[in-house]
Protein backbone atom coordinates (compact mmCIF):
# COMPACT_ATOMS: atom_id res chain seq x y z
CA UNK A 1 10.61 -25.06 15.29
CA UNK A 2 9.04 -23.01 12.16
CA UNK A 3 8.84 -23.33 8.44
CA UNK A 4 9.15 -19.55 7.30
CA UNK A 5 8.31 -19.71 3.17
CA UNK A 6 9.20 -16.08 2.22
CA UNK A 7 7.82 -15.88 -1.72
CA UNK A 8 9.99 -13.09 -3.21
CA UNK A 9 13.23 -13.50 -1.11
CA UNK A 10 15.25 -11.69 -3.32
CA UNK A 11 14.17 -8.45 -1.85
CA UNK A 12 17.09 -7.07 -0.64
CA UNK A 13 15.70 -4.83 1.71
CA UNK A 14 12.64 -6.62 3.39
CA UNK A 15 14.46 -10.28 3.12
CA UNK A 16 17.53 -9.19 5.03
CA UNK A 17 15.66 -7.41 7.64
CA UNK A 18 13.32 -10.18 8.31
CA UNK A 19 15.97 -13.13 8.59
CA UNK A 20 17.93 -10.74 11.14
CA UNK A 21 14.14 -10.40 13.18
CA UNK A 22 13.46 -13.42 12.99
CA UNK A 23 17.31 -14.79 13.73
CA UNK A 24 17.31 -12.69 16.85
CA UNK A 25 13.77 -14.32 18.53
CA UNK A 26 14.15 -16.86 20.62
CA UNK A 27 11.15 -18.81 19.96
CA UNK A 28 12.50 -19.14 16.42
CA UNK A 29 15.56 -21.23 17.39
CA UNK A 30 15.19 -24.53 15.42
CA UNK A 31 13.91 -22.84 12.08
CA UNK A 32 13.85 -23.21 8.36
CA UNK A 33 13.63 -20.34 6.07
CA UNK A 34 12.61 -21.17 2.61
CA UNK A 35 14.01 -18.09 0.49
CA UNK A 36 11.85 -18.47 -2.61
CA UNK A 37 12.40 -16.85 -6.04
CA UNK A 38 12.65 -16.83 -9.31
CA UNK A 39 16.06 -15.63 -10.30
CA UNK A 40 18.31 -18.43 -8.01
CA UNK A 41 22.01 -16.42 -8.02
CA UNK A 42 19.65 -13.52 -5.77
CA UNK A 43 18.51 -15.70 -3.52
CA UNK A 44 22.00 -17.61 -3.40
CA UNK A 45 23.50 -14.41 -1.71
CA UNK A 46 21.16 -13.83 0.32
CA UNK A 47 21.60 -17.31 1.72
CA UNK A 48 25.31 -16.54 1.76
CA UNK A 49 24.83 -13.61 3.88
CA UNK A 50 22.20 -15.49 6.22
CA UNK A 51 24.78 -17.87 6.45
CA UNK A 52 27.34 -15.83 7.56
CA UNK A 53 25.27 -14.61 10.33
CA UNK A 54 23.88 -18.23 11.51
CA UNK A 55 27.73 -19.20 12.02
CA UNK A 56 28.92 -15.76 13.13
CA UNK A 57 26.39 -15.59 16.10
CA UNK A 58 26.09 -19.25 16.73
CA UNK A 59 21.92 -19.09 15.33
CA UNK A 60 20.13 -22.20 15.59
CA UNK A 61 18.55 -21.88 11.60
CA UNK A 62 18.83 -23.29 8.29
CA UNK A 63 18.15 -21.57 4.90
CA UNK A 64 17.11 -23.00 1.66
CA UNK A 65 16.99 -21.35 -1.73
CA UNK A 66 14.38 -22.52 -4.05
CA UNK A 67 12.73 -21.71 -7.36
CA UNK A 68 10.32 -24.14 -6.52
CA UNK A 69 7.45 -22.38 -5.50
CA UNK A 70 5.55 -25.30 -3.80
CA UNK A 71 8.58 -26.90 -2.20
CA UNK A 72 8.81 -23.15 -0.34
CA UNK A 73 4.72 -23.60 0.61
CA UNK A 74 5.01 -27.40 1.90
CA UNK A 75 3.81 -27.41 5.24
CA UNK A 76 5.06 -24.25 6.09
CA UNK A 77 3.89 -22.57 9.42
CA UNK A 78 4.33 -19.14 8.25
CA UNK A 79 4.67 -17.38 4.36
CA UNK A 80 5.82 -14.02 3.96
CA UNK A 81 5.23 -12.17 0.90
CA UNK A 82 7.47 -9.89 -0.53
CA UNK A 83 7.40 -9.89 -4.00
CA UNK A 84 7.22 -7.87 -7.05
CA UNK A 85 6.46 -8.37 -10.48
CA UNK A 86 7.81 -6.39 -13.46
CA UNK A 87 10.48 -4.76 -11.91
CA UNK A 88 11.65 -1.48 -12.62
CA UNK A 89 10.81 -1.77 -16.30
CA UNK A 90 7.04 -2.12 -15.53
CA UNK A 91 7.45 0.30 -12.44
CA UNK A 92 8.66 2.92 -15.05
CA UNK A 93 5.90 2.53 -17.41
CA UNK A 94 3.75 2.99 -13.97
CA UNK A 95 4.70 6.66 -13.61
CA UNK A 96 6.12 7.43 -16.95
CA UNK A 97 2.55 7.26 -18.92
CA UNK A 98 0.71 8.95 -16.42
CA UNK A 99 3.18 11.89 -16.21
CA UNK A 100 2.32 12.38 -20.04
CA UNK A 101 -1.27 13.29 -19.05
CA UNK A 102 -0.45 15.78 -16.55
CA UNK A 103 -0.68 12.87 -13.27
CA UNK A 104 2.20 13.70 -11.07
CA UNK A 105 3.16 10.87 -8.91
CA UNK A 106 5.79 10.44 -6.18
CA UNK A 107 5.76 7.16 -4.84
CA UNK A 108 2.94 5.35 -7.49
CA UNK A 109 2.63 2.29 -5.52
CA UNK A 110 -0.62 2.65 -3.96
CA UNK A 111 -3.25 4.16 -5.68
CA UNK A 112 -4.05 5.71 -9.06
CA UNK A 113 -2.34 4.28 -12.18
CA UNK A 114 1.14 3.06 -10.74
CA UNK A 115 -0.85 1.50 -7.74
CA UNK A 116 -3.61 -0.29 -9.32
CA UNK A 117 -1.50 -1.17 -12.48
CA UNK A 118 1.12 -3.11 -10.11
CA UNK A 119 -1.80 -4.74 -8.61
CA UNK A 120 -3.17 -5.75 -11.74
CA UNK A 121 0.13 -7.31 -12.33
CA UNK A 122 0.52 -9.15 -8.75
CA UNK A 123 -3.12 -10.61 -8.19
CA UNK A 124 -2.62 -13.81 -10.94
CA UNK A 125 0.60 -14.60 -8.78
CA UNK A 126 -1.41 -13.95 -5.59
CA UNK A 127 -4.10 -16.26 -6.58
CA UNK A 128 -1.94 -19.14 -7.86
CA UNK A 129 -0.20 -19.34 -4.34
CA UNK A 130 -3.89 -19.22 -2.93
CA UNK A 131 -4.63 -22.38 -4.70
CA UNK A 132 -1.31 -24.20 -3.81
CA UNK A 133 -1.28 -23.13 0.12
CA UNK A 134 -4.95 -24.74 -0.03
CA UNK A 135 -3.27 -28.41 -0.85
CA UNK A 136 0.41 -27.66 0.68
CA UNK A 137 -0.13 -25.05 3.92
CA UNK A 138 -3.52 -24.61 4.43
CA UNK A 139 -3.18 -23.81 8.14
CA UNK A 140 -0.21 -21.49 7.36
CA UNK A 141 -0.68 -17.35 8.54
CA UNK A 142 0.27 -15.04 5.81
CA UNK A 143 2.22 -11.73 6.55
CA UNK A 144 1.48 -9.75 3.36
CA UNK A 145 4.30 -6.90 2.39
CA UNK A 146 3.10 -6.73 -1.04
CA UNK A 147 1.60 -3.21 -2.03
CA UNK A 148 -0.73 -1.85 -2.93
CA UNK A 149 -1.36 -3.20 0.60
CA UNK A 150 -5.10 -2.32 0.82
CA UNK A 151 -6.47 -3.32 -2.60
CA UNK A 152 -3.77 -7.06 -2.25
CA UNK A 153 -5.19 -7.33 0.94
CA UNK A 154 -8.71 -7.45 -0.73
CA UNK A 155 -8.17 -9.07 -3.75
CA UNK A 156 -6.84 -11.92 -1.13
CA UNK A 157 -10.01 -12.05 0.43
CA UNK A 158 -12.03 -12.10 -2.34
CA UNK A 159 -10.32 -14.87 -4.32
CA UNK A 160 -8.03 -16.84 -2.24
CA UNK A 161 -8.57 -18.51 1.14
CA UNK A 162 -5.47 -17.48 3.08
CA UNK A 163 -5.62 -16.62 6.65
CA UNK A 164 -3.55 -13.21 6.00
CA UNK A 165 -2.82 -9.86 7.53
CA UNK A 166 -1.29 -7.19 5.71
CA UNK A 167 1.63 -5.49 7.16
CA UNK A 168 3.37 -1.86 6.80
CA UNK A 169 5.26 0.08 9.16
CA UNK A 170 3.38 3.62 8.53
CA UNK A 171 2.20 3.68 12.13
CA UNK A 172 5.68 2.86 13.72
CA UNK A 173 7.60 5.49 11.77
CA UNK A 174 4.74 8.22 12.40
CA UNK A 175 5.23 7.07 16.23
CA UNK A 176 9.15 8.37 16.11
CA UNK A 177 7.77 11.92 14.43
CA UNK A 178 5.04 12.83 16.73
CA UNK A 179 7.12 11.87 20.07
CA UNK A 180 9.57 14.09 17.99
CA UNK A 181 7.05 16.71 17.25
CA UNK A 182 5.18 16.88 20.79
CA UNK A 183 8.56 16.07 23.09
CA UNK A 184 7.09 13.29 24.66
CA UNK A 185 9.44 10.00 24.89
CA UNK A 186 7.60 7.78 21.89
CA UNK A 187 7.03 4.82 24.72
CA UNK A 188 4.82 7.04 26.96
CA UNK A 189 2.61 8.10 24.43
CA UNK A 190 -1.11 6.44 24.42
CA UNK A 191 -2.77 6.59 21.01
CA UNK A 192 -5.13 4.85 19.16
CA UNK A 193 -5.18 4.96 15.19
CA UNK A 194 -7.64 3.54 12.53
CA UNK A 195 -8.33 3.62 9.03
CA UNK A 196 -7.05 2.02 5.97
CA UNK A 197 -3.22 1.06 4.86
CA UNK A 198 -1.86 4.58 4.02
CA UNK A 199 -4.85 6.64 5.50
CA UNK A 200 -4.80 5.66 8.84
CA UNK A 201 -5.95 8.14 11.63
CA UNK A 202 -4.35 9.10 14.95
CA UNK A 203 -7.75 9.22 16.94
CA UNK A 204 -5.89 9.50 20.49
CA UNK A 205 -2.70 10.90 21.42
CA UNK A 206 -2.29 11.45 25.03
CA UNK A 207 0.26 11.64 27.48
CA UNK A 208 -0.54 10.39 31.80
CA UNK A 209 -4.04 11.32 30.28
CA UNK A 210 -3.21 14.16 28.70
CA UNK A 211 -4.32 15.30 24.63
CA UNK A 212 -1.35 15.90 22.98
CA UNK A 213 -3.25 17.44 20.18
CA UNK A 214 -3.00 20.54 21.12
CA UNK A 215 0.94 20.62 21.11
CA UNK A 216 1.22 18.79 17.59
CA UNK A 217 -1.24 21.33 16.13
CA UNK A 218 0.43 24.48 17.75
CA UNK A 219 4.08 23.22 16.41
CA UNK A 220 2.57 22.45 12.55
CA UNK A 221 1.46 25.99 12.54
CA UNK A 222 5.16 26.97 12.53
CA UNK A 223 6.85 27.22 9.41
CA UNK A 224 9.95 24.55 10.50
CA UNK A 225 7.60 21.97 11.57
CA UNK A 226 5.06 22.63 8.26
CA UNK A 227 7.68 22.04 6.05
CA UNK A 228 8.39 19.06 7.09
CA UNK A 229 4.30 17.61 6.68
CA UNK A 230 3.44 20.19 4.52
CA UNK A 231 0.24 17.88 3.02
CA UNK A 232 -0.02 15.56 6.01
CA UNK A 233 0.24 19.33 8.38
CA UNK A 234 -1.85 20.62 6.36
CA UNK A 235 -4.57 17.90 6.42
CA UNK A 236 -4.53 17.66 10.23
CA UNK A 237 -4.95 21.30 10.04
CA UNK A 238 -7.87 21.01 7.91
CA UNK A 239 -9.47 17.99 9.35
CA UNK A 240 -7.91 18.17 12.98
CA UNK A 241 -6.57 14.42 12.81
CA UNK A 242 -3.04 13.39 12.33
CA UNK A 243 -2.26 10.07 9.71
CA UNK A 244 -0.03 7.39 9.07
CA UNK A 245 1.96 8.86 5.71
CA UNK A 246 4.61 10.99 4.42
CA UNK A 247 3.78 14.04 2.45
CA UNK A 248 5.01 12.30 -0.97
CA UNK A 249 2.25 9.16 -0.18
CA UNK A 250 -0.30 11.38 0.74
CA UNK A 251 -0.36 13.79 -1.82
CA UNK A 252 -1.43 10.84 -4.12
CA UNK A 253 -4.14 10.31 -2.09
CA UNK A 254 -6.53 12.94 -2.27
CA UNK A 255 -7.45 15.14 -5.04
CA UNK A 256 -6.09 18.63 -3.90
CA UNK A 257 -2.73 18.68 -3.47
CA UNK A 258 -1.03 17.10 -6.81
CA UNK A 259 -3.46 18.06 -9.48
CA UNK A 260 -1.65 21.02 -11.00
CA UNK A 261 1.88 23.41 -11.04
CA UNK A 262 0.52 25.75 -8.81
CA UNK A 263 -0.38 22.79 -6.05
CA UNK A 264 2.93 21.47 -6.39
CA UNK A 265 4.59 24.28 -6.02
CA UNK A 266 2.93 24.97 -2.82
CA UNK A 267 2.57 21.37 -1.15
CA UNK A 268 5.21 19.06 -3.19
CA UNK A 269 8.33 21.15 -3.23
CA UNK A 270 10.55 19.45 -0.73
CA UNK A 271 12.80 17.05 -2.77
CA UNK A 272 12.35 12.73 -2.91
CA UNK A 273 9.41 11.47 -0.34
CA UNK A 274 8.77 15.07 0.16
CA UNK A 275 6.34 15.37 -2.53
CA UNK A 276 9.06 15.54 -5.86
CA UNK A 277 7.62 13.87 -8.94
CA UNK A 278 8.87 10.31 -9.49
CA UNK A 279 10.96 10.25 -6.56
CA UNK A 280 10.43 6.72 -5.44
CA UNK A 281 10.98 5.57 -9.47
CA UNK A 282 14.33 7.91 -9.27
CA UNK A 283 15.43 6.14 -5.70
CA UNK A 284 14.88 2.62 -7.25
CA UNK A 285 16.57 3.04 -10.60
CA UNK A 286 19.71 4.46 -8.27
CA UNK A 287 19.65 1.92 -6.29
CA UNK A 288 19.67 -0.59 -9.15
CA UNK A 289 22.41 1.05 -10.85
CA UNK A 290 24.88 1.32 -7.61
CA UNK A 291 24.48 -2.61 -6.95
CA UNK A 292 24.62 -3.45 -10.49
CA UNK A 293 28.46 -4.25 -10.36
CA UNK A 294 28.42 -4.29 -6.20
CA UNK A 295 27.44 -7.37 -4.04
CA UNK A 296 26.03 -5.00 -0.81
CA UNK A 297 25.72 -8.61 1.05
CA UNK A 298 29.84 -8.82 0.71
CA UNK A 299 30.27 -5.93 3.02
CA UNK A 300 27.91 -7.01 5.62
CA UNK A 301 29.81 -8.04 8.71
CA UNK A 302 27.97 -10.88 9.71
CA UNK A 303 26.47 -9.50 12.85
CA UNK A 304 23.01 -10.26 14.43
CA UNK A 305 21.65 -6.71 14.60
CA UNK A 306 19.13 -5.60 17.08
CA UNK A 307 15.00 -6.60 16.21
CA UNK A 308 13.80 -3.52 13.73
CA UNK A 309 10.22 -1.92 14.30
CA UNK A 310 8.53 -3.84 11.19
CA UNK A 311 5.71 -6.32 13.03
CA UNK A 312 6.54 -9.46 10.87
CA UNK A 313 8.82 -11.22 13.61
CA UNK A 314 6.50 -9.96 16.54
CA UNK A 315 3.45 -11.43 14.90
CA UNK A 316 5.61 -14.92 14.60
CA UNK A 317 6.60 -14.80 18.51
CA UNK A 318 2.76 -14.39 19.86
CA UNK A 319 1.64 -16.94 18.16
CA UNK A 320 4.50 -19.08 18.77
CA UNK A 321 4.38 -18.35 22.53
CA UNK A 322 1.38 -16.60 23.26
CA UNK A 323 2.88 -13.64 24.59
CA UNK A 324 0.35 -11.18 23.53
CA UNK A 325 1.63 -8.41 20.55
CA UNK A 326 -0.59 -5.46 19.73
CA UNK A 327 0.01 -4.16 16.01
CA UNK A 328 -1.64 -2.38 13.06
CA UNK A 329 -3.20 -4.86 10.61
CA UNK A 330 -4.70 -4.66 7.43
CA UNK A 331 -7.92 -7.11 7.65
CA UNK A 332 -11.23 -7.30 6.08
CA UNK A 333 -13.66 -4.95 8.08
CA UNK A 334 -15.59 -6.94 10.23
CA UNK A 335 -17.95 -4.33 11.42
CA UNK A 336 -14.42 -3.02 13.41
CA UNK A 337 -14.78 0.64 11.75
CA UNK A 338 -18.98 1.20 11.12
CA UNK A 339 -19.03 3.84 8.90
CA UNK A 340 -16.47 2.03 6.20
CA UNK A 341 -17.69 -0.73 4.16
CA UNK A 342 -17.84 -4.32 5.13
CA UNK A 343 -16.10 -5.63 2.20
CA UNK A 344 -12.91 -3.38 2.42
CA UNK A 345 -9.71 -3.55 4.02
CA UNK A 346 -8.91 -1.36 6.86
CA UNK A 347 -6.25 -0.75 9.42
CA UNK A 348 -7.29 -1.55 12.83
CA UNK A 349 -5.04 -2.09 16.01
CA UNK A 350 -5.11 -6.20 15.97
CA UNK A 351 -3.93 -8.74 19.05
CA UNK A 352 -1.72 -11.22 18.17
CA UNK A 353 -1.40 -14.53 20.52
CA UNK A 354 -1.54 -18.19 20.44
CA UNK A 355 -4.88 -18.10 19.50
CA UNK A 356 -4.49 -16.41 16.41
CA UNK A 357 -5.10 -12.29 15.00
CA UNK A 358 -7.98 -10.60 17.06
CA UNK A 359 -8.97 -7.30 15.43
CA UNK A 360 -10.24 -4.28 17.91
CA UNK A 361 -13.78 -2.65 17.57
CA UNK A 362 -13.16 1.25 16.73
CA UNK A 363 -16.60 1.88 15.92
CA UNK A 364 -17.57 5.14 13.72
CA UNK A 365 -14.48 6.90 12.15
CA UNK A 366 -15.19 11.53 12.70
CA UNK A 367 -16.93 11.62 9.09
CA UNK A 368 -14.43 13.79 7.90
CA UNK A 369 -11.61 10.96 8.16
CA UNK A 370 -14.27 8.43 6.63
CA UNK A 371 -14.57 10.39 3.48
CA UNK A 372 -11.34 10.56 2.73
CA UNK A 373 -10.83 7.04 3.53
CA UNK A 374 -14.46 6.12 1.38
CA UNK A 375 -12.63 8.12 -1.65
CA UNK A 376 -9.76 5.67 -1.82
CA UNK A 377 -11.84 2.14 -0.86
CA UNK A 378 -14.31 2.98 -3.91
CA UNK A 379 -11.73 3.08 -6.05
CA UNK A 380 -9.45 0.07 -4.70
CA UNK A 381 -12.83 -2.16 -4.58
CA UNK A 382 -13.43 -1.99 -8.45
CA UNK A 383 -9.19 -2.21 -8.81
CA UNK A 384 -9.59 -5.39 -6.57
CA UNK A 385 -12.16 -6.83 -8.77
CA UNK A 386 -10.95 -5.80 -12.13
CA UNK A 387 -7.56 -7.73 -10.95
CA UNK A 388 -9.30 -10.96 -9.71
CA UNK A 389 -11.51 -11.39 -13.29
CA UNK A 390 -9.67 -9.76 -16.01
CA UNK A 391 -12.37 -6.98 -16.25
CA UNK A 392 -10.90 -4.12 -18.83
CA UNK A 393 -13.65 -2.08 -18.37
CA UNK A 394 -13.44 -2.05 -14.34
CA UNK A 395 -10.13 -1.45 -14.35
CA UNK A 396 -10.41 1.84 -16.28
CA UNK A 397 -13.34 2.56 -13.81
CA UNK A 398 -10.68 1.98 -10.76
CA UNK A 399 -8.10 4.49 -12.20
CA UNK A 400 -10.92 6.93 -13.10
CA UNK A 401 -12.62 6.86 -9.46
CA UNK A 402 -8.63 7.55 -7.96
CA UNK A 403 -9.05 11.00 -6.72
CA UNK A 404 -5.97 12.46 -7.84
CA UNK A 405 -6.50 10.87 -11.45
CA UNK A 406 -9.90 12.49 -11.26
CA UNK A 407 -9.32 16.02 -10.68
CA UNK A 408 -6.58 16.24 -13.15
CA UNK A 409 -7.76 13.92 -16.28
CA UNK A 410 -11.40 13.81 -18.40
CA UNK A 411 -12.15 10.79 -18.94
CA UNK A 412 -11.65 10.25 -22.45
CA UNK A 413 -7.97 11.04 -20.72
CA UNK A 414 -7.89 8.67 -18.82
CA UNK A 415 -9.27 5.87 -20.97
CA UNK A 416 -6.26 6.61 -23.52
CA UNK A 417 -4.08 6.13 -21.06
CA UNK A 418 -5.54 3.56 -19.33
CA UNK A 419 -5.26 1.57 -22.74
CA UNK A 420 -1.97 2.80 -23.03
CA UNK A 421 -0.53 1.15 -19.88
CA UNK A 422 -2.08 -2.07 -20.68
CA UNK A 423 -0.36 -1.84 -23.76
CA UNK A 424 2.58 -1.34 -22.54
CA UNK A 425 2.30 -4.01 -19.38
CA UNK A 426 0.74 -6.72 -21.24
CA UNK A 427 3.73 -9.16 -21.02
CA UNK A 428 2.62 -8.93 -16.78
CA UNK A 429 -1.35 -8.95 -17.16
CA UNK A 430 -2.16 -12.52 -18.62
CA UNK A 431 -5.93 -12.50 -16.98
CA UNK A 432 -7.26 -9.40 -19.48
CA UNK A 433 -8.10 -9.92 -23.11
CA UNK A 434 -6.52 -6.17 -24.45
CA UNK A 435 -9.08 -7.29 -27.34
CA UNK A 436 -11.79 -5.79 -24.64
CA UNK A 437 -10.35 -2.25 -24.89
CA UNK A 438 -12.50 0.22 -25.89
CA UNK A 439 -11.61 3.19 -27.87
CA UNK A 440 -13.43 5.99 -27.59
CA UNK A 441 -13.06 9.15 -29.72
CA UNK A 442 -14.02 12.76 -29.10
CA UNK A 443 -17.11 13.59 -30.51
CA UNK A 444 -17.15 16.85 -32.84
CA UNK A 445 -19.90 19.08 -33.35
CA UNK A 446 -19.80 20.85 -36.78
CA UNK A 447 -20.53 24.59 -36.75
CA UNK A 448 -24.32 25.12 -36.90
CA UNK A 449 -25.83 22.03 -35.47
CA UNK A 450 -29.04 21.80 -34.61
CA UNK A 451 -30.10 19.49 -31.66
CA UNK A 452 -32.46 16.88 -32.24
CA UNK A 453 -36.08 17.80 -30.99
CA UNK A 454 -36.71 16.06 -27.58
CA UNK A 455 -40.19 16.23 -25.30
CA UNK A 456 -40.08 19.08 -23.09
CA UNK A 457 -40.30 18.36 -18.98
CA UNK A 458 -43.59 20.34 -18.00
CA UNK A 459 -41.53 21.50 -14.77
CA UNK A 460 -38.26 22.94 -17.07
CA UNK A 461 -40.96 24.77 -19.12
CA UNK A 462 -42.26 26.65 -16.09
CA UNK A 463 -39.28 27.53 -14.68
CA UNK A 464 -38.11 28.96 -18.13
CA UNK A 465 -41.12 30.99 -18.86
CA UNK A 466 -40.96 32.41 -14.85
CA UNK A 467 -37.44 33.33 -15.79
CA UNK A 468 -38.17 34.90 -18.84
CA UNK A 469 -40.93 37.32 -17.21
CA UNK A 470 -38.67 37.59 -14.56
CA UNK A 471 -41.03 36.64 -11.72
């Protein structure tokens, strides 16, 4: 018998799917689920719906609803965190500000300005429950669904004490494409992948010993298969390794696919997660305004559905049992990937069992991969930081060292919008003192300036007067 805290149980989506997981594993008979939140009528229906399966299907479980963050976090065994802060107000002003400086984002929950912002939000939060699991769970394992995965996971490191892996389910989706893509039945496949959350490379595929590469390559190079991956496609093409996201996530990622109308055009065309401009801000706001006079728990039918492909229940049963579960975690780096930093977070295959979470060696990532990766970690390590002490200055640094924000803004761009965000968000960013912002204006040169006399370099002075005779 478990205590299961999950901190941000009114998540309709991730909530529900975890109490049916965890309701249909056996070792969980006996359990308490501590649905934790702070708005109590959510987390009253989801109880009613949990409810309704518990009797339905005869589970051995009890839920509790609390606003109460520490009654959740008493002795639990387990804490699952789900939640959000600012909703789709702050979310808006995530991708609505940087649209007005030419940054095109799909998703925004990752990197760049909508990524780092809702980190800057989530970290105080993060911390606080750092300090209470060290009196009330200190023991507990922490399955983290909060994004941006890779900079949280980080940030937890740095300034908390939790024994926590991050979670996504990247890796399992990609699974269901490639078997698609390459014909091959996804449970015979043999791969190995590595990275970081988002950016996570397919080193292996093979099939009875067999590279599959060569099948997934030849199929991308035809136009119904491109235009399905058009950025991931065309980054295997370019790179030769396969990775973990959709077109719309990836396109944030790097610097060459978003940064103007003539790139997204060509890469970002496909409509919602295919790459269209504020899709995942569009899909939320929907989705808010269907269930805004519809309870979507009435409708449910009560019935224990089958275990889903996220890791979170999995993870639970190993250590419960000891029956070994191999996964994709998001953990500090260990020396598991040697040519990524040893203070990031990366995504390595990771054994759970009784014993606890036992990350795999991969070694060097092909350089190639490890760039792309390095782009993203340099700029998540100053968000991490700037998040953890209120830093102003190192946050503007984190958005201005994303690589899509990069190649599209100066940065006398950026800062203004930078201090425009924290403007706007300052209701969710109590650790900065907005007081710090710095304002910097464009300098103008009048017509007819003359530069101040400086000392000449000996070596420019050759060079010059070699040019000039044209030797």
């Amino acid at each position: 018998m478990s205590k299961v805290a999950i901190i941000g149980a009114g998540s309709l989506v991730f909530t529900k799917q975890f109490l049916n997981d965890m309701f249909g594993t056996p070792c969980m008979a006996g359990s308490t689920y501590y649905l934790m939140g702070p708005t109590m009528w959510k987390l009253e229906k989801m109880k009613v719906y949990a409810d309704q399966i518990i009797e339905k299907n005869n589970v051995d479980a009890q839920i509790v609803c609390t606003t109460d963050r520490r009654e959740a976090l008493k002795d639990a065994d387990f804490v699952v965190m789900v939640f959000y802060i600012g909703g789709n107000r702050a979310f808006g002003y995530d991708v609505e500000i940087p649209l007005k400086y030419g940054i095109s984002q799909c998703i925004g929950d990752s990197m760049g300005p909508g990524g780092f912002f809702s980190l800057l939000r989530q970290v105080p939060i993060m911390l606080e429950i750092g300090k209470e699991m060290d009196e009330l769970c200190p023991d507990a394992l922490v399955l983290n669904y909060v994004n941006p995965m890779g900079a949280m996971c980080t940030a937890i490191e740095r300034g908390t004490n939790m024994n926590a892996v991050g979670l996504c389910h990247g890796v399992q989706t990609t699974m269901d494409l490639i078997a698609a893509y390459t014909g091959v039945p996804k449970d015979e496949i043999d791969y190995v992948n590595a990275g970081i959350n988002h950016m996570d490379w397919f080193l292996k595929l093979e099939h009875n010993g067999k590279d599959l590469y060569p099948i997934l390559k030849a199929n991308m190079e035809k136009p119904e298969y491109y235009k399905n991956e058009k950025v991931r496609g065309e980054v295997m093409r370019q790179c030769g390794y396969f990775m973990t996201e959709s077109t719309g996530h990836l396109s944030e990622y790097l610097p060459w696919f978003r940064k103007n109308k003539e790139a997204l055009d060509l890469y970002c065309d496909e409509p919602m997660f295919g790459g269209e401009t504020g899709a995942y801000l569009k899909f939320k706001r929907m989705i808010q305004e269907k269930f805004k006079n519809t309870d979507v728990l009435s409708i449910e039918s009560g019935e224990l559905e089958p275990r889903s492909k996220e890791y979170c229940s999995y993870i639970m049963e190993a250590i419960i049992t000891g029956k070994p579960f191999k996964f994709s975690g998001n953990v500090p780096n260990r020396g598991y990937i040697t040519n990524l930093p040893a203070n990031a977070t990366v995504e390595v295959p990771v054994y759970a069992d009784k014993e606890g979470l036992h990350p795999t060696f991969i070694g060097d990532l092909p350089r190639q991969c490890a760039a792309m990766n390095m782009s993203n970690l340099t700029a998540q390590d100053l968000a991490a930081q700037a998040a953890i002490t209120g830093d102003v200055e190192l946050a503007f640094w984190a958005v201005a060292m994303d690589p899509l924000t990069s190649a599209v803004c100066t940065l006398k761009e950026i800062r203004d919008m930078v201090n425009e965000m924290f403007e706007a968000e300052k209701e969710w960013l109590p650790q900065f003192n907005l007081d710090d912002l710095r304002k910097l204006d464009t300098i103008v040169i009048p017509e007819g300036t003359v530069p101040v006399d400086v000392p000449e370099d000996p070596a420019l002075a050759i060079n010059h007067r070699y040019s000039v005779l044209g030797q």
